[in-house]
PDB file of N, CA and C in Angstrom:
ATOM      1  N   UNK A   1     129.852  77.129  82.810  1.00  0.00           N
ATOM      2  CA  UNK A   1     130.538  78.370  83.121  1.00  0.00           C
ATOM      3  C   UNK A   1     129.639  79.176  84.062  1.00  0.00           C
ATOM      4  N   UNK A   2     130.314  80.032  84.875  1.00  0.00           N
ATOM      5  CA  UNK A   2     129.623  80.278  85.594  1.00  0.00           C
ATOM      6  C   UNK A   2     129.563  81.811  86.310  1.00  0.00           C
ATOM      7  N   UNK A   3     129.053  82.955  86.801  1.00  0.00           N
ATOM      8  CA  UNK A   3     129.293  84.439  87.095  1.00  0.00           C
ATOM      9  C   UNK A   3     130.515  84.829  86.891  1.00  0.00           C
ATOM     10  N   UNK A   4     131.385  84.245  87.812  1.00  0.00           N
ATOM     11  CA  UNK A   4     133.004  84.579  88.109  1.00  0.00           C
ATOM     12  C   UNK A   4     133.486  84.481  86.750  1.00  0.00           C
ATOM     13  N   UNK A   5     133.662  83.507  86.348  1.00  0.00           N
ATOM     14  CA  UNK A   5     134.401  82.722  85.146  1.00  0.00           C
ATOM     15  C   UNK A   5     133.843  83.863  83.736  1.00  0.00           C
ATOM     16  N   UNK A   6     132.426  83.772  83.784  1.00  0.00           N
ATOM     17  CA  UNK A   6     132.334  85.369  82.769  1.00  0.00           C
ATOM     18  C   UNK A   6     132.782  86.315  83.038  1.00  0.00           C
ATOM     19  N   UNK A   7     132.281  86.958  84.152  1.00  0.00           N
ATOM     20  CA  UNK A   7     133.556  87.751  84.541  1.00  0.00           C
ATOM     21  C   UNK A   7     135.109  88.081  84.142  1.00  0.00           C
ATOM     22  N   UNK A   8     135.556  87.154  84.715  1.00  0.00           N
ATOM     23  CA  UNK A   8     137.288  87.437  84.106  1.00  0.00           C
ATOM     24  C   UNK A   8     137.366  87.085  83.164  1.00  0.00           C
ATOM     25  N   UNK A   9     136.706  86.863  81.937  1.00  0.00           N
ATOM     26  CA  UNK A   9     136.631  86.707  80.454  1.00  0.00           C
ATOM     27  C   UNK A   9     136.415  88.130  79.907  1.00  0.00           C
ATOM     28  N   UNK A  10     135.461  88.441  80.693  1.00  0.00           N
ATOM     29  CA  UNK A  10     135.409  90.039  80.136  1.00  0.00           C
ATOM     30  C   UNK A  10     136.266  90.887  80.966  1.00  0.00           C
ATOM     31  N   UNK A  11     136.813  90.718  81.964  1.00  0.00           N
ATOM     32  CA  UNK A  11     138.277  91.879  82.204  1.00  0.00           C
ATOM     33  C   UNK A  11     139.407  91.393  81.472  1.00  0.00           C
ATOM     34  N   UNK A  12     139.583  89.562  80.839  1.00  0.00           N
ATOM     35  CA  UNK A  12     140.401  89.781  79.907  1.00  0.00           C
ATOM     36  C   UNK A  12     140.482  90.775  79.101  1.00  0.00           C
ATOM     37  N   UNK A  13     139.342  91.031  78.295  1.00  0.00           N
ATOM     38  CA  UNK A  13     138.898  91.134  77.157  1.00  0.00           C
ATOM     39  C   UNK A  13     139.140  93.007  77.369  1.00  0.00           C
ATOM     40  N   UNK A  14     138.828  93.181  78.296  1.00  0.00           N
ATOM     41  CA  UNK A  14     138.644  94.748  78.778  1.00  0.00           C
ATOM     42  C   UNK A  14     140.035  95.136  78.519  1.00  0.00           C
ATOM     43  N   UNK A  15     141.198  94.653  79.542  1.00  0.00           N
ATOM     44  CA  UNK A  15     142.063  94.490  79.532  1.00  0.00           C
ATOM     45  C   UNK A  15     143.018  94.778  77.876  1.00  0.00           C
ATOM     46  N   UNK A  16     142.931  93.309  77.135  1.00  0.00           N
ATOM     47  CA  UNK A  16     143.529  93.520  75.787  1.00  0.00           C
ATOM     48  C   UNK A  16     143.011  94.426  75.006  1.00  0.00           C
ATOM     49  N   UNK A  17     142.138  94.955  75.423  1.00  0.00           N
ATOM     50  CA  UNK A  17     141.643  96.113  74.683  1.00  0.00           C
ATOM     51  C   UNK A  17     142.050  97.782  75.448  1.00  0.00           C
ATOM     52  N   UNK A  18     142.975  97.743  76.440  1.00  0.00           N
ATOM     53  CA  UNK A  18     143.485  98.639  77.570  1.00  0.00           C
ATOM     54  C   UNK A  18     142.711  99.547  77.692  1.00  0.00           C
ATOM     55  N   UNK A  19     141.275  99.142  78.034  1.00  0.00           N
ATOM     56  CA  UNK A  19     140.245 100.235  78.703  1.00  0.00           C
ATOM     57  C   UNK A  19     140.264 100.106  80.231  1.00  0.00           C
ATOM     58  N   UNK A  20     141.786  99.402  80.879  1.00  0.00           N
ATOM     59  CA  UNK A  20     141.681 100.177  82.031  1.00  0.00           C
ATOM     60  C   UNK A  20     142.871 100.890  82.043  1.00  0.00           C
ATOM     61  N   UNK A  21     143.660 101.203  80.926  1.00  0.00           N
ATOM     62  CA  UNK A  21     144.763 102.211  81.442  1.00  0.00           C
ATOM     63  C   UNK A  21     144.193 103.821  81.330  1.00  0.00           C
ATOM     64  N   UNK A  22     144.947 104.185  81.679  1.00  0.00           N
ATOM     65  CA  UNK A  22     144.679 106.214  82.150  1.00  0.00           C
ATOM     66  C   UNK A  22     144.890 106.587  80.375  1.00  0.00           C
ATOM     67  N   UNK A  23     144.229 107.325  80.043  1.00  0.00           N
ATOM     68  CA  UNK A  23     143.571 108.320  78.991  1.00  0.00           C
ATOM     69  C   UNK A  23     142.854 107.107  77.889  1.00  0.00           C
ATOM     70  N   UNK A  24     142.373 105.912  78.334  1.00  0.00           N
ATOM     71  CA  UNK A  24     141.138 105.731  77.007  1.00  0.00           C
ATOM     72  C   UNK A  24     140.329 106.353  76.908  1.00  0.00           C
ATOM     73  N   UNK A  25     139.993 105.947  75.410  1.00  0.00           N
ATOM     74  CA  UNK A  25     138.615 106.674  75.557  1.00  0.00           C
ATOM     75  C   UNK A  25     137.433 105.921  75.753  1.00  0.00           C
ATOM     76  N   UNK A  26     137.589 104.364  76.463  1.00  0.00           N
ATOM     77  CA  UNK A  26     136.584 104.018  76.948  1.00  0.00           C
ATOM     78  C   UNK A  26     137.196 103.579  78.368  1.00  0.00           C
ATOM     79  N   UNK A  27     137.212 104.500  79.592  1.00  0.00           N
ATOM     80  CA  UNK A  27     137.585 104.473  80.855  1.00  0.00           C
ATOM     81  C   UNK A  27     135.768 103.905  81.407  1.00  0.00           C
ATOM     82  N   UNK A  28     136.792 102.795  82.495  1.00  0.00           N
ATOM     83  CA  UNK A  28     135.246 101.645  82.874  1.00  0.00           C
ATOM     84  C   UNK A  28     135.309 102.073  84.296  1.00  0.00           C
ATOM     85  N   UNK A  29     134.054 103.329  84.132  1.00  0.00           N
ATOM     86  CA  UNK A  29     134.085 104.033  85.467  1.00  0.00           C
ATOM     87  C   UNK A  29     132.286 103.771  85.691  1.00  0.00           C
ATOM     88  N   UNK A  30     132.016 103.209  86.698  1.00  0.00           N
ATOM     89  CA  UNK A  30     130.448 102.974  87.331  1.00  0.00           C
ATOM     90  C   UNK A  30     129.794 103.784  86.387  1.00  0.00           C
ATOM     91  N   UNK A  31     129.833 104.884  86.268  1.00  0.00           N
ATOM     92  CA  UNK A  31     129.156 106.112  85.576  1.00  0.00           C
ATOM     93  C   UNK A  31     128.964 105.617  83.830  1.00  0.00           C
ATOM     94  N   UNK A  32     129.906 105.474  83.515  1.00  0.00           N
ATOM     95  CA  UNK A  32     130.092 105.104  81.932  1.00  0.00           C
ATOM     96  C   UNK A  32     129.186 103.541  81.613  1.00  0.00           C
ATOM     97  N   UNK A  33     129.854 102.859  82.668  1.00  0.00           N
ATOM     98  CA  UNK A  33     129.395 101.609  82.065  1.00  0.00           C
ATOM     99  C   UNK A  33     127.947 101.517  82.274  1.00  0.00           C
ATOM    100  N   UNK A  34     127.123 101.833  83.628  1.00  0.00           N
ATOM    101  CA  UNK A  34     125.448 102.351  83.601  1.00  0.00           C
ATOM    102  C   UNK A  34     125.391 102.656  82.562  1.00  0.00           C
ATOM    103  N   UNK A  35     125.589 103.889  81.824  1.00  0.00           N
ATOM    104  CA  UNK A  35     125.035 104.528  80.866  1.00  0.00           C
ATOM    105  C   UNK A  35     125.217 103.886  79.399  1.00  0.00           C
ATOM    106  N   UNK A  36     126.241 102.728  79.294  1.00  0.00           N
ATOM    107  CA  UNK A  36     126.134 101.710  78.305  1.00  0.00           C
ATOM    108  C   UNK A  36     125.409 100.650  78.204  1.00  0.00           C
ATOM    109  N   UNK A  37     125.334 100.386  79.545  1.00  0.00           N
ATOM    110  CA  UNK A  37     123.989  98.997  80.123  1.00  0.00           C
ATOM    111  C   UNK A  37     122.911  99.685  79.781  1.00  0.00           C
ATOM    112  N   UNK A  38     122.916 100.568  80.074  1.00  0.00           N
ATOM    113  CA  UNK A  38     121.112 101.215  79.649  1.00  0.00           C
ATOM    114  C   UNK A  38     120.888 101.357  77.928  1.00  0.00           C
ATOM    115  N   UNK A  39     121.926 102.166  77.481  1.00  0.00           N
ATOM    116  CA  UNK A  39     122.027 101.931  76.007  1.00  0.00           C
ATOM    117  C   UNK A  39     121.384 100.255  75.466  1.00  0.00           C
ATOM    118  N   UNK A  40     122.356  99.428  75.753  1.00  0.00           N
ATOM    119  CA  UNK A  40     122.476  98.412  74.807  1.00  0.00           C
ATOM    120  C   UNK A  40     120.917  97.625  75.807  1.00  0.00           C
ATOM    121  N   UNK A  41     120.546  98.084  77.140  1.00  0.00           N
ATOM    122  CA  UNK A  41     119.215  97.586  77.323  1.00  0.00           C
ATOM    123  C   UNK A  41     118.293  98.052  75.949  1.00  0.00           C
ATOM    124  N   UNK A  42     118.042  99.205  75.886  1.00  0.00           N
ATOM    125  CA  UNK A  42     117.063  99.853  75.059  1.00  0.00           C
ATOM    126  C   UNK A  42     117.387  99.515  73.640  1.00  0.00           C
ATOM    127  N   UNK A  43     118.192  99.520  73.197  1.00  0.00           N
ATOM    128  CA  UNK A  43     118.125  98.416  71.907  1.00  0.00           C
ATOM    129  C   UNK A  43     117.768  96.755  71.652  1.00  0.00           C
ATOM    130  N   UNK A  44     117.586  96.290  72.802  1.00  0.00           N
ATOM    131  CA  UNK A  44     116.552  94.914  72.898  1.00  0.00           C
ATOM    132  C   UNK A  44     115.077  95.477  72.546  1.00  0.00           C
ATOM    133  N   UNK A  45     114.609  96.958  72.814  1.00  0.00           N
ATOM    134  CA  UNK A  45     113.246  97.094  72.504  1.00  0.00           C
ATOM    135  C   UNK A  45     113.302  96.975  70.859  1.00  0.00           C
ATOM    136  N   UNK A  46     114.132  97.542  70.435  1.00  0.00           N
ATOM    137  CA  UNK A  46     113.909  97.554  68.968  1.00  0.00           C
ATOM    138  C   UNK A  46     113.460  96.419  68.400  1.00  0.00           C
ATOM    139  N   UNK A  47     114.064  95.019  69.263  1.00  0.00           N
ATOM    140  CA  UNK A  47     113.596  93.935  68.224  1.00  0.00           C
ATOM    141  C   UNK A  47     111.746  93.672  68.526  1.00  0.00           C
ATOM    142  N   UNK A  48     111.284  94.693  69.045  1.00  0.00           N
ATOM    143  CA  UNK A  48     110.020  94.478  69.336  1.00  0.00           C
ATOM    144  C   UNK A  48     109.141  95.461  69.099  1.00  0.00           C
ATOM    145  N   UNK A  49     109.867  96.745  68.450  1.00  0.00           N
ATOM    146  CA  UNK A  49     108.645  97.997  68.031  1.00  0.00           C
ATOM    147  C   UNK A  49     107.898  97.201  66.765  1.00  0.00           C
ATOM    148  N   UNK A  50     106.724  97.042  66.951  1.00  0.00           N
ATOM    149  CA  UNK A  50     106.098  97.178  66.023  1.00  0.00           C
ATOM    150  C   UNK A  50     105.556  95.597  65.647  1.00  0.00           C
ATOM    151  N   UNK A  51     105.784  95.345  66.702  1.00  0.00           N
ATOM    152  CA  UNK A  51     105.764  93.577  66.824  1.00  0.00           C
ATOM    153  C   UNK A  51     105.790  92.891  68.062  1.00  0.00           C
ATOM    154  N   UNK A  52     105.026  92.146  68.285  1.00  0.00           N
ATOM    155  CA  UNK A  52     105.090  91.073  69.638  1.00  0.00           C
ATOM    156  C   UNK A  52     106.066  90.095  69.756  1.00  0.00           C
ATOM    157  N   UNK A  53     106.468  89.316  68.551  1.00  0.00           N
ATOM    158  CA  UNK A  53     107.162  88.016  68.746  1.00  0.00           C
ATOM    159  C   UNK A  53     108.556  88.532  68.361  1.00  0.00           C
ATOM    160  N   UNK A  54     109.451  87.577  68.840  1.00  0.00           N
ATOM    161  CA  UNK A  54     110.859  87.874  68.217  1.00  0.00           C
ATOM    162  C   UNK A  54     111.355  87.009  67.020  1.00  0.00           C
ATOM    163  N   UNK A  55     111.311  88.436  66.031  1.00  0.00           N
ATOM    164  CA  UNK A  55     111.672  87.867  64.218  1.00  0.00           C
ATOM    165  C   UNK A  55     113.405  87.594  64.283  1.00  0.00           C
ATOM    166  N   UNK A  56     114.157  88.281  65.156  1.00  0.00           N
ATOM    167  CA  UNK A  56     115.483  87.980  64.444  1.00  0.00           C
ATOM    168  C   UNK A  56     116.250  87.566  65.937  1.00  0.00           C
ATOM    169  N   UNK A  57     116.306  86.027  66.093  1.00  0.00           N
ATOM    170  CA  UNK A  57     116.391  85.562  67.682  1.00  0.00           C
ATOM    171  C   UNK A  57     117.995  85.793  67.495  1.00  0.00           C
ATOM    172  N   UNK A  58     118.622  85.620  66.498  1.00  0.00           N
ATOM    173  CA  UNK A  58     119.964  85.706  67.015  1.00  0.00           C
ATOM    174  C   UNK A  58     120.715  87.130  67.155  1.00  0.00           C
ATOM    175  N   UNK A  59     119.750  88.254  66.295  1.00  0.00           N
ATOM    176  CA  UNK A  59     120.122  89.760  67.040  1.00  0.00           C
ATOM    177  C   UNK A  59     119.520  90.119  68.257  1.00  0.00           C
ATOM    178  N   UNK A  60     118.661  89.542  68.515  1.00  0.00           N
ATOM    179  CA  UNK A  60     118.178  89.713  70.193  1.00  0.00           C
ATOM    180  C   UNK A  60     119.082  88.649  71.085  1.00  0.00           C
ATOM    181  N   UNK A  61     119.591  87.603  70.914  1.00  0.00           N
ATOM    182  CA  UNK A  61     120.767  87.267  71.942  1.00  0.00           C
ATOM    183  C   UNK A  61     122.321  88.350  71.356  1.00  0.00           C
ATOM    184  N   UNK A  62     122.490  88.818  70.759  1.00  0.00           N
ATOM    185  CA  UNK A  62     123.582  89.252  70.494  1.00  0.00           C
ATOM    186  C   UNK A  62     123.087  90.614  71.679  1.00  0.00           C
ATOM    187  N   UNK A  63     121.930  91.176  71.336  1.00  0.00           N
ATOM    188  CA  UNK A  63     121.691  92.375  72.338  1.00  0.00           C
ATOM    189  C   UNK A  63     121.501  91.812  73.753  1.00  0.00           C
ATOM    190  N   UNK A  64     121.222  91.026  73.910  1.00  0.00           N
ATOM    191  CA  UNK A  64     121.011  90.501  75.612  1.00  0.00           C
ATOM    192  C   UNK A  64     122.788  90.185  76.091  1.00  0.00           C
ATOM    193  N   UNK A  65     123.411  89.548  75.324  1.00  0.00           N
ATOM    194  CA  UNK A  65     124.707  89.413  75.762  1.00  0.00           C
ATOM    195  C   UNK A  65     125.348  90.301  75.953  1.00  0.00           C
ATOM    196  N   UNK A  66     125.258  91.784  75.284  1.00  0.00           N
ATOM    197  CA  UNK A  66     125.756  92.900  75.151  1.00  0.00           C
ATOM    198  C   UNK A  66     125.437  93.090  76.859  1.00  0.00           C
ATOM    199  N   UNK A  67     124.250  93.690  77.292  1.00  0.00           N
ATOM    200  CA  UNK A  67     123.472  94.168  78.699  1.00  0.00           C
ATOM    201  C   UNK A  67     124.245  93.387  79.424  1.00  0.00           C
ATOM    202  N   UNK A  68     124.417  91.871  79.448  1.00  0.00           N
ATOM    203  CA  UNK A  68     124.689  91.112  80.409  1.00  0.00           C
ATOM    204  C   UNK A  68     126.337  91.290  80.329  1.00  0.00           C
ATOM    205  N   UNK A  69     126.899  91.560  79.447  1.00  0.00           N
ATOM    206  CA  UNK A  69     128.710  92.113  79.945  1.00  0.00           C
ATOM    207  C   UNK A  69     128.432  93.823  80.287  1.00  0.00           C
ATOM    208  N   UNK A  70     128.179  94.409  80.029  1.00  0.00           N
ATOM    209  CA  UNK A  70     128.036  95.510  80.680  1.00  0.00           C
ATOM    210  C   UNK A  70     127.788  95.318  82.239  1.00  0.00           C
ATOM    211  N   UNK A  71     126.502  94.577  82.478  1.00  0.00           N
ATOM    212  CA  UNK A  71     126.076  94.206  83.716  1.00  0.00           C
ATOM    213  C   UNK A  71     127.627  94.005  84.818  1.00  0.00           C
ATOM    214  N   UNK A  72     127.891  92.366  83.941  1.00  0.00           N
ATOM    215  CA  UNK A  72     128.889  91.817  84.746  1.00  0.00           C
ATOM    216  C   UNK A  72     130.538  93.032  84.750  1.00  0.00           C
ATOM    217  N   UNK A  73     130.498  94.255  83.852  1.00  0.00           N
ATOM    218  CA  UNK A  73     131.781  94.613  84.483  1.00  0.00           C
ATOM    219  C   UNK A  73     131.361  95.971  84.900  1.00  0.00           C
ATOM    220  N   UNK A  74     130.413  96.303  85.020  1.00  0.00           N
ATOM    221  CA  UNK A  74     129.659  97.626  86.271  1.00  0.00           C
ATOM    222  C   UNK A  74     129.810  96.490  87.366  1.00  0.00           C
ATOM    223  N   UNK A  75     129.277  95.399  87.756  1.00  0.00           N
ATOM    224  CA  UNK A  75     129.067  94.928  88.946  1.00  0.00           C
ATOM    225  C   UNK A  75     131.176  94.828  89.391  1.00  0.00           C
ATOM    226  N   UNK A  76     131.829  94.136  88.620  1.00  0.00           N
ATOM    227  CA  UNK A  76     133.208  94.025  88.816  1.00  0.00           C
ATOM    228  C   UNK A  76     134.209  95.299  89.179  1.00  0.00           C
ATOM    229  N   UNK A  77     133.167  96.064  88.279  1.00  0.00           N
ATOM    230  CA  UNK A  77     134.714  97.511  88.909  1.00  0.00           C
ATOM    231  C   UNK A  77     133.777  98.132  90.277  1.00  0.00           C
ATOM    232  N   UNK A  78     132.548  97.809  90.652  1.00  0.00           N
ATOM    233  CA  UNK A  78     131.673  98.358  91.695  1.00  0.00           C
ATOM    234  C   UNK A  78     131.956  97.734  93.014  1.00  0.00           C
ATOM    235  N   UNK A  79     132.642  96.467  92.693  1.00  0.00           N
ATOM    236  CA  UNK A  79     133.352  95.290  93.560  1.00  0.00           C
ATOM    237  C   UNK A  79     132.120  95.424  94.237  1.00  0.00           C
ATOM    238  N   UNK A  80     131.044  94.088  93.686  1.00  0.00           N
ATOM    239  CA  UNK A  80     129.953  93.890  94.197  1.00  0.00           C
ATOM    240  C   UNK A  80     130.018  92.151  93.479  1.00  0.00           C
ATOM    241  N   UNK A  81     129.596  91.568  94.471  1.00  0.00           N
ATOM    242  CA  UNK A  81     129.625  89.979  94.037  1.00  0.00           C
ATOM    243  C   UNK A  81     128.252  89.872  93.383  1.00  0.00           C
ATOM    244  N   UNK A  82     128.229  90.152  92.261  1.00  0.00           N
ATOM    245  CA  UNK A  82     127.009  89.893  91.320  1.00  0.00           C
ATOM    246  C   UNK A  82     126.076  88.698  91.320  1.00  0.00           C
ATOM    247  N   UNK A  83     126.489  87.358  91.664  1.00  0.00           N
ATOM    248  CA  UNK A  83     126.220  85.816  92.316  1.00  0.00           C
ATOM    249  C   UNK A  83     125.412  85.994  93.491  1.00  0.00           C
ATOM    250  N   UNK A  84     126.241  86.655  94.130  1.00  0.00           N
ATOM    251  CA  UNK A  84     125.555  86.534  95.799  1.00  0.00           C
ATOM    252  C   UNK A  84     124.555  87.803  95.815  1.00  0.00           C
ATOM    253  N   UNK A  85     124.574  88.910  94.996  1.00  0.00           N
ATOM    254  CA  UNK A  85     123.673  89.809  94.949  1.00  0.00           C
ATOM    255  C   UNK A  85     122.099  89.340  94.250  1.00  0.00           C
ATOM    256  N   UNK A  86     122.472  88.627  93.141  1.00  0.00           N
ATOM    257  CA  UNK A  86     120.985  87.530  92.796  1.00  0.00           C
ATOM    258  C   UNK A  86     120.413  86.922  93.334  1.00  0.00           C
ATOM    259  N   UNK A  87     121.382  86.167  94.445  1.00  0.00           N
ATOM    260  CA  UNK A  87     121.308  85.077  95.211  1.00  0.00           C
ATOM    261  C   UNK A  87     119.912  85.657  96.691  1.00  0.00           C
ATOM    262  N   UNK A  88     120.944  86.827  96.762  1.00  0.00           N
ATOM    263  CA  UNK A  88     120.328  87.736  98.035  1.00  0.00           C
ATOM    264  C   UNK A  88     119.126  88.513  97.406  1.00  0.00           C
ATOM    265  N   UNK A  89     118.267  88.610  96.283  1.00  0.00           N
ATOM    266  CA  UNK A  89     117.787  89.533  95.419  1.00  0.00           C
ATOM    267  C   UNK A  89     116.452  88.139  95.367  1.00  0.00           C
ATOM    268  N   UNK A  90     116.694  86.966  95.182  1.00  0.00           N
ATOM    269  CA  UNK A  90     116.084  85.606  94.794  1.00  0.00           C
ATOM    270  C   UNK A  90     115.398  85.776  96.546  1.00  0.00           C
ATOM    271  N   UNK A  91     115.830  85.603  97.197  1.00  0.00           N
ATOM    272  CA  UNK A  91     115.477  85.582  98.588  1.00  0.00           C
ATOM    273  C   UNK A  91     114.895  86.598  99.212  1.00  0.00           C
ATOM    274  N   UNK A  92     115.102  87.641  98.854  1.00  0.00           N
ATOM    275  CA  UNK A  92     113.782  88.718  99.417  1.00  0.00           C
ATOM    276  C   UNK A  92     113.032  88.762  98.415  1.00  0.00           C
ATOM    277  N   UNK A  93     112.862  88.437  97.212  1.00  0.00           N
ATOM    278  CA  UNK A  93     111.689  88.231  96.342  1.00  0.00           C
ATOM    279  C   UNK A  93     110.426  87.522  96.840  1.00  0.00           C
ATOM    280  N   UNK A  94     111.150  86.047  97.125  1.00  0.00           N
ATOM    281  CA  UNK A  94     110.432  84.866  97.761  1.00  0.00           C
ATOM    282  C   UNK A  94     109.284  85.377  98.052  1.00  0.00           C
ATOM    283  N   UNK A  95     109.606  86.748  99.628  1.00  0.00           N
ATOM    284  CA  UNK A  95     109.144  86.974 100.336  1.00  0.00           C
ATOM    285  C   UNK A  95     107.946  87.567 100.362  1.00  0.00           C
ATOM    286  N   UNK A  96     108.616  88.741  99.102  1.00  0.00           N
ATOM    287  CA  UNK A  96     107.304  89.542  98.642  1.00  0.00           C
ATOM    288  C   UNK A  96     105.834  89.291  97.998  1.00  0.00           C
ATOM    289  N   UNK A  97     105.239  90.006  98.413  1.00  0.00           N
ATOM    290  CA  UNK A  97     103.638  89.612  97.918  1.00  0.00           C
ATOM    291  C   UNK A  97     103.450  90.461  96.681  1.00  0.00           C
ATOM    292  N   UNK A  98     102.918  89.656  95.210  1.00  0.00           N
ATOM    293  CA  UNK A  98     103.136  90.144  94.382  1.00  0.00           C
ATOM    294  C   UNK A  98     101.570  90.451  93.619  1.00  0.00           C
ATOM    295  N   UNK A  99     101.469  91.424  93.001  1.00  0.00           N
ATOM    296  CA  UNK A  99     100.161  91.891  92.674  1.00  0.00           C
ATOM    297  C   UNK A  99      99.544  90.435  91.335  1.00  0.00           C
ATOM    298  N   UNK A 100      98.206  90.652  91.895  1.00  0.00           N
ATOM    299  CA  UNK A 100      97.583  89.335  90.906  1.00  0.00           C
ATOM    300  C   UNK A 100      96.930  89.995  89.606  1.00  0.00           C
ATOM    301  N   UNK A 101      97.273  90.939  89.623  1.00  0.00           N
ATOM    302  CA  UNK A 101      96.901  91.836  87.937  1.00  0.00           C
ATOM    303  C   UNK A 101      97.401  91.990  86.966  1.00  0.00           C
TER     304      UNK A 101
END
């Protein structure tokens, strides 16, 4: 499976849940969904206050999957090809000179 294909799994999903019709109360506006990607980022720290290793691996993929649909439907309603933005993101990395510290 692959960017796209997650993708329209989660505008299904958006969809049967009608968070794109007019008065939800979860309207998937650039603004909202940032501020949920950042949320459900900062709860991946939790599985690590107070600890180095990861004790509970399958609530830390449940929180990484969370970030990564947020990700993929900020990038979808931003109509930004999320694929080719990695792709293009992988390639000026290359480039950069990266600190040895």
């Amino acid at each position: 499976m692959d960017i796209r294909e997650l993708t329209n799994r989660m505008n299904t999903f958006v969809s049967a849940k009608g968070w794109y019709e007019t008065g939800t109360k979860r309207p998937q506006t650039p603004r909202n969904l940032s501020i949920s990607l950042s949320l459900e980022a900062a709860e991946i720290l939790e599985h690590f206050q107070w600890r180095e290793e990861v004790v509970d691996k399958e609530g830390l993929a449940s929180e990484l999957a969370d970030v990564a649909l947020y990700l993929l439907q900020l990038a979808s309603v931003s109509e930004i090809d999320l694929e080719q933005a990695i792709l293009n993101k992988l390639k000026i990395n290359a480039t950069r000179e990266w600190d040895q510290a």
